[in-house]
Protein backbone atom coordinates (compact mmCIF):
# COMPACT_ATOMS: atom_id res chain seq x y z
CA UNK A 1 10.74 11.90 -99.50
CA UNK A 2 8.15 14.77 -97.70
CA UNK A 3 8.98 17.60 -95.99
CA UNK A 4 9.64 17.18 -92.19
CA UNK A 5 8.16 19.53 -89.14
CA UNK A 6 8.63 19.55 -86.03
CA UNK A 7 5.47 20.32 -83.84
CA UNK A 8 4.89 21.36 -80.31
CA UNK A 9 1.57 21.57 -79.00
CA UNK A 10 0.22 23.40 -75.85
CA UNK A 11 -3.45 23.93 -74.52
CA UNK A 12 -3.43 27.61 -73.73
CA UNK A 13 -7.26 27.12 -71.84
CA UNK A 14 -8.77 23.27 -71.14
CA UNK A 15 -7.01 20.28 -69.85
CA UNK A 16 -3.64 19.11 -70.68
CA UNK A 17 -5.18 15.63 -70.58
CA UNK A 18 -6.84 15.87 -73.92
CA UNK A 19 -3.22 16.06 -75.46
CA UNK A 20 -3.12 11.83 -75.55
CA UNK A 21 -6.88 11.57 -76.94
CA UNK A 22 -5.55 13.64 -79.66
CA UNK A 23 -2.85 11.18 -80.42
CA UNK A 24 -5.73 8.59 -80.69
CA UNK A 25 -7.76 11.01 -82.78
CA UNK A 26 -4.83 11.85 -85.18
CA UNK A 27 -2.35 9.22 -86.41
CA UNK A 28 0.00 11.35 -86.99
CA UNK A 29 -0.12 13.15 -83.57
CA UNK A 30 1.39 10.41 -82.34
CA UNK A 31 4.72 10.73 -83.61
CA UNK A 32 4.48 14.11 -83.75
CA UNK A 33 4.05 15.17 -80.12
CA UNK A 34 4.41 13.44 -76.88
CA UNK A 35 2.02 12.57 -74.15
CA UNK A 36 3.10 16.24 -72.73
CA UNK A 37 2.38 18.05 -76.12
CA UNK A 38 6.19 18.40 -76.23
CA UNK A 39 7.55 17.90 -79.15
CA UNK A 40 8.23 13.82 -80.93
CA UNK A 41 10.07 13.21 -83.90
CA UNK A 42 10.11 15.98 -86.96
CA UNK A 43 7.39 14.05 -89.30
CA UNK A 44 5.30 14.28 -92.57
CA UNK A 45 1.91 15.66 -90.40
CA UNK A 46 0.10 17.12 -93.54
CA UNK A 47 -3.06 16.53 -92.29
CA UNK A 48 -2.44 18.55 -89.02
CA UNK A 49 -4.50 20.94 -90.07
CA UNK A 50 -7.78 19.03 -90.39
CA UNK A 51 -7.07 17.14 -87.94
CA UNK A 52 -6.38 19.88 -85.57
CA UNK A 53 -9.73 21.60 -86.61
CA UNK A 54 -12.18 18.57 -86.18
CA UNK A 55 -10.05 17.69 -82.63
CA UNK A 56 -11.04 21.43 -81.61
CA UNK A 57 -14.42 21.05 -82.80
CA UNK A 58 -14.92 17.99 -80.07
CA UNK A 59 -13.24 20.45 -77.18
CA UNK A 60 -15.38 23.68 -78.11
CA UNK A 61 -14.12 25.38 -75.26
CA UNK A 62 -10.45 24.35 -75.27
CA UNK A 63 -7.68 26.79 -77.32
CA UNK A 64 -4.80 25.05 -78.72
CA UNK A 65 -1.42 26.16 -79.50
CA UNK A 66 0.15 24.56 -81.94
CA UNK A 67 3.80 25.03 -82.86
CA UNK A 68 5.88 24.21 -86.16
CA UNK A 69 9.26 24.48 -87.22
CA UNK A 70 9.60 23.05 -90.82
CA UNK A 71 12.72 21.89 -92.04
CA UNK A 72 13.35 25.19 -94.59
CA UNK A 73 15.23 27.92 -93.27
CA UNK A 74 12.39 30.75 -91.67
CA UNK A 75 9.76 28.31 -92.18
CA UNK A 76 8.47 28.68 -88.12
CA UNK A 77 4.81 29.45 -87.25
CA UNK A 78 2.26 29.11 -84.65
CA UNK A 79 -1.54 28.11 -85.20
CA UNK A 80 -4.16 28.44 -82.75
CA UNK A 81 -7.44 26.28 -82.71
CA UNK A 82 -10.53 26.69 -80.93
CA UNK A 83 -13.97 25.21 -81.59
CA UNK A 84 -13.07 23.99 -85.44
CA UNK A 85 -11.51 27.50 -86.37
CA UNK A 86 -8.10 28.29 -86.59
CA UNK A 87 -5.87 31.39 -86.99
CA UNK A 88 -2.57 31.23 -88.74
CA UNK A 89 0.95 33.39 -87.00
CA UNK A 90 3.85 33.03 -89.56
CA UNK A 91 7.08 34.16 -87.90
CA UNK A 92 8.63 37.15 -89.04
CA UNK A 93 12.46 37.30 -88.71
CA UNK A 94 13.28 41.33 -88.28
CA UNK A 95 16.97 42.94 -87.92
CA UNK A 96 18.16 45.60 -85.82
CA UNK A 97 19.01 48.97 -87.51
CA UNK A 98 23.21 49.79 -88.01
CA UNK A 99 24.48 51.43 -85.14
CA UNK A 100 28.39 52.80 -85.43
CA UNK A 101 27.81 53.31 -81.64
CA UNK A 102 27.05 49.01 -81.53
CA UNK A 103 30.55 48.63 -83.04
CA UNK A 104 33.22 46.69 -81.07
């Protein structure tokens, strides 16, 4: 069975070209993302990860932007890569305050 996300990458600095070597690098890329870094079908990408990290570690001086949006409710994030690090942004999901003045 697996648990399905749906990725989106973007290259925030370096060239947008290195998006299909990536799908070379990474099996999994490729049905992940298209040749744009838009997003492919949802898939089973648990290696994205290392995958992401060893492709940034061949691109020192590109940053990457990679989106997810797993199939569990509030399960959205957004991981950056650069040079074989990474840094990890889990969404948070905040509500407005009551307002009687809001009230229609």
């Amino acid at each position: 069975m697996g648990y399905y996300t749906r990725h989106e990458l973007e290259i925030v600095e370096g060239d947008n070209g290195i998006i299909s070597e990536l799908r070379d690098f990474a099996e999994e890329a490729n049905y992940a993302l298209e040749e744009n870094g838009d997003a492919g079908e949802s898939c089973k990408w648990y290696d994205h990860e290392i995958d992401m990290r060893n492709f940034s570690a061949l691109h020192p001086d590109a940053l990457f932007k990679l989106n997810g949006e797993g199939e569990e409710a509030g399960d959205i994030w957004i991981e950056y890569y650069q040079n074989g690090k990474m840094q990890r942004c889990k969404a948070k999901i905040t509500y407005d305050e009551f307002d009687c003045e809001k009230l229609v």
